[in-house]
Protein backbone atom coordinates (compact mmCIF):
# COMPACT_ATOMS: atom_id res chain seq x y z
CA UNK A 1 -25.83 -10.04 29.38
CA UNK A 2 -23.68 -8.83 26.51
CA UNK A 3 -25.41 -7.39 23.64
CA UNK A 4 -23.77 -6.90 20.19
CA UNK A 5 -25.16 -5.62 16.66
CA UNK A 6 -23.81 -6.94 12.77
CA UNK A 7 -24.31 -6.19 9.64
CA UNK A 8 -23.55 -9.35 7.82
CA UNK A 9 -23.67 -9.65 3.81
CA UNK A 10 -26.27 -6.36 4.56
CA UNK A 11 -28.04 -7.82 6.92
CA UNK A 12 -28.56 -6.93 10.73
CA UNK A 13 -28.29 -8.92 13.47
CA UNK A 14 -28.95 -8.30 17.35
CA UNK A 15 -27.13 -10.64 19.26
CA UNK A 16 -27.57 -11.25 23.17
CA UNK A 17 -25.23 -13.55 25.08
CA UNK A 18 -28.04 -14.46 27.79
CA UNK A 19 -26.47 -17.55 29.96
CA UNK A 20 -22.99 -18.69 29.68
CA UNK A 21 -21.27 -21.74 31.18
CA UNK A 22 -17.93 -23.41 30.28
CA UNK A 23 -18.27 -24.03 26.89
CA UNK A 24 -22.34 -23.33 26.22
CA UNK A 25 -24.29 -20.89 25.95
CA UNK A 26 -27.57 -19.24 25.14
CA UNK A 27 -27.50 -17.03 22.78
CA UNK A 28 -30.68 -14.72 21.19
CA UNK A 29 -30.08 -14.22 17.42
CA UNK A 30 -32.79 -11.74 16.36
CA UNK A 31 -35.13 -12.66 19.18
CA UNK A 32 -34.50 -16.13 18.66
CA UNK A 33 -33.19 -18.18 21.15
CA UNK A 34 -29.83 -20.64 20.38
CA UNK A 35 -27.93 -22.92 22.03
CA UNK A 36 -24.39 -22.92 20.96
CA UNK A 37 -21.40 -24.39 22.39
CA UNK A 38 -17.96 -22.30 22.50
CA UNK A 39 -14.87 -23.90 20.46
CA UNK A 40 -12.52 -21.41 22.49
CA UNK A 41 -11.10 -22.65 25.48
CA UNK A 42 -13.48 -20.77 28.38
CA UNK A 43 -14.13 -17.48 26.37
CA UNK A 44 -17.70 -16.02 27.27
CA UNK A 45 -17.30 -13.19 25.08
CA UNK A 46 -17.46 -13.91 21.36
CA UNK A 47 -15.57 -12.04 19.29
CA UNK A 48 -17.88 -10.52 15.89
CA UNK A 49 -17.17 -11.84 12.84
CA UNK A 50 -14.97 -11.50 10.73
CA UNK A 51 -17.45 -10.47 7.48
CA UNK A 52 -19.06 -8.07 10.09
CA UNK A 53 -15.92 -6.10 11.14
CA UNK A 54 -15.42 -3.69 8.26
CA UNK A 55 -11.28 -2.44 8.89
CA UNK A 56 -8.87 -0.33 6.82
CA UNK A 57 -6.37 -2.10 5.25
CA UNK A 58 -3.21 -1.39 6.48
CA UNK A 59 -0.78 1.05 4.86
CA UNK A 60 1.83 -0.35 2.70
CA UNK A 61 5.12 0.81 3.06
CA UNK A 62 6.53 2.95 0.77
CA UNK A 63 8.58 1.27 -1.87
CA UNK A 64 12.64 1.06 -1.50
CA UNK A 65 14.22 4.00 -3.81
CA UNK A 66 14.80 2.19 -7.41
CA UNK A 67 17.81 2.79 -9.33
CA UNK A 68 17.36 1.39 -12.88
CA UNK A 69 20.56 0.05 -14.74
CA UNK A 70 20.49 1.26 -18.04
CA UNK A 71 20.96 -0.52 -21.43
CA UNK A 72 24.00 1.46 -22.57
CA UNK A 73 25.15 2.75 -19.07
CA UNK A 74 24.57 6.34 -20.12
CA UNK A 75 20.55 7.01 -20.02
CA UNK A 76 18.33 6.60 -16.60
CA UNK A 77 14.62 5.14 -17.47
CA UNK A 78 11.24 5.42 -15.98
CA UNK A 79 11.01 1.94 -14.20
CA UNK A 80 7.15 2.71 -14.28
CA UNK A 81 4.46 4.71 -15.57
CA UNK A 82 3.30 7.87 -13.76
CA UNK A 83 4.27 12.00 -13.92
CA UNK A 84 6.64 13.56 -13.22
CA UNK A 85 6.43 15.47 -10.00
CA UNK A 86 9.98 16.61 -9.88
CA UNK A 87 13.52 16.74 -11.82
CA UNK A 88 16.33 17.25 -9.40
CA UNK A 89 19.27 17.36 -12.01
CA UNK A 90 20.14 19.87 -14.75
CA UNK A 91 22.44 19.52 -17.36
CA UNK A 92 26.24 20.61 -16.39
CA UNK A 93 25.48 18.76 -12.74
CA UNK A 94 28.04 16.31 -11.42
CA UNK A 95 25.96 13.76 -9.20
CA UNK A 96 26.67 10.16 -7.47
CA UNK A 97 25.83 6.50 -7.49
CA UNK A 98 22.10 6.37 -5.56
CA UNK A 99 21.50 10.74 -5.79
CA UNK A 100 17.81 11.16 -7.29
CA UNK A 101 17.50 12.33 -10.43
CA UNK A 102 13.80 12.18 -10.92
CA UNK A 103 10.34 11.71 -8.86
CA UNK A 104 7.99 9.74 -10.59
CA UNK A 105 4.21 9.51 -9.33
CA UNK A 106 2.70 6.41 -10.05
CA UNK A 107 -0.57 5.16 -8.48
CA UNK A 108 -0.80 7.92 -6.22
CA UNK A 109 3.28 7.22 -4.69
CA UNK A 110 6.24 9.18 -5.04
CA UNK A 111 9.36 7.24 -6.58
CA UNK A 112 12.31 8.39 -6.21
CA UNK A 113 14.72 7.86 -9.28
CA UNK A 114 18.09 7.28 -8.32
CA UNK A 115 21.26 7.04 -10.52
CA UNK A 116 23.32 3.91 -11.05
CA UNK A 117 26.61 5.54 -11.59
CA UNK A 118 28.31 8.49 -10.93
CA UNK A 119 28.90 10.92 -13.63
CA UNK A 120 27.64 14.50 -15.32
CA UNK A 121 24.64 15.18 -16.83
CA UNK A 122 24.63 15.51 -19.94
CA UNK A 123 20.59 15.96 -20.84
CA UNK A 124 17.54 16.06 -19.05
CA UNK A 125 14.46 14.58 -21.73
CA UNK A 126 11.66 15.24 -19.60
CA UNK A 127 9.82 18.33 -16.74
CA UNK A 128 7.68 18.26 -14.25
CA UNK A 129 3.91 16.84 -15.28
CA UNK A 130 5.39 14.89 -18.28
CA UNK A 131 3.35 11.43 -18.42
CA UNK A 132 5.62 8.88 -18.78
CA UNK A 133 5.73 5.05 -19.68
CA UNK A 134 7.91 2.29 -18.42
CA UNK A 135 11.49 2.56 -19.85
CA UNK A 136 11.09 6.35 -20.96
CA UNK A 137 14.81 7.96 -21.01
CA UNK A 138 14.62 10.60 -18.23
CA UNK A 139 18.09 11.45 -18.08
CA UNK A 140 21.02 10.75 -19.80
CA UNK A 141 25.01 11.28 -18.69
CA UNK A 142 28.12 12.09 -20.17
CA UNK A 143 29.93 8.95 -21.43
């Protein structure tokens, strides 16, 4: 005998697998007896429910690094709303195509701002625990 306990819409249920053979069995739902018959090829133990298993989601991956082209090729935006966690540029700096610039937290994730082109900076608009808005000008380079 197999026993097995749900919670189902917030309801419990005791289940006993009594008798099984082939594709029937007898099954006690809350100390009532069913008959049932088994759409899985030869499987005496059923698996719960789906609605009864309660399971994390699983983790998203963390989005891909996002470099944002800018309108006049000289500023780096916010893609997104969030804070900023961290500015990794200061004026005078020389950086590449793809260094970060800029973390952004948004919805509880680090983004990582990277720049589009290579180049010096020429101003840095915002600090850490700014709130920004989609399209804010973080940085912006030396033409």
């Amino acid at each position: 005998m197999k026993e097995f306990d749900y919670l189902i819409n917030g309801k419990n249920y005791h289940v006993v697998i009594k008798k099984s053979e082939g594709k029937k069995a007898t099954v006690e739902v809350n100390g009532t007896d069913y008959q049932v018959e088994i759409k899985t090829p030869e499987k005496v133990s059923v698996p719960p429910p789906a609605a009864a298993k309660l399971e994390a989601p699983a983790p998203t991956p963390a989005p891909a690094p996002v470099a944002v082209p800018a309108a006049a090729g000289n500023i780096i935006q916010a893609p997104m709303a969030g804070v900023i966690m961290a500015v990794k540029v200061k004026p005078g700096d020389t950086i590449k195509t793809g260094d970060i610039v800029v973390t952004i937290e948004s919805m509880k994730m680090e983004n990582e701002i990277r720049s589009h082109r290579d180049g010096e900076v020429k101003e840095v608009l915002v600090s850490p625990g700014d709130k920004v808005d989609s399209g804010t000008t973080l940085v912006v380079l030396a033409e």
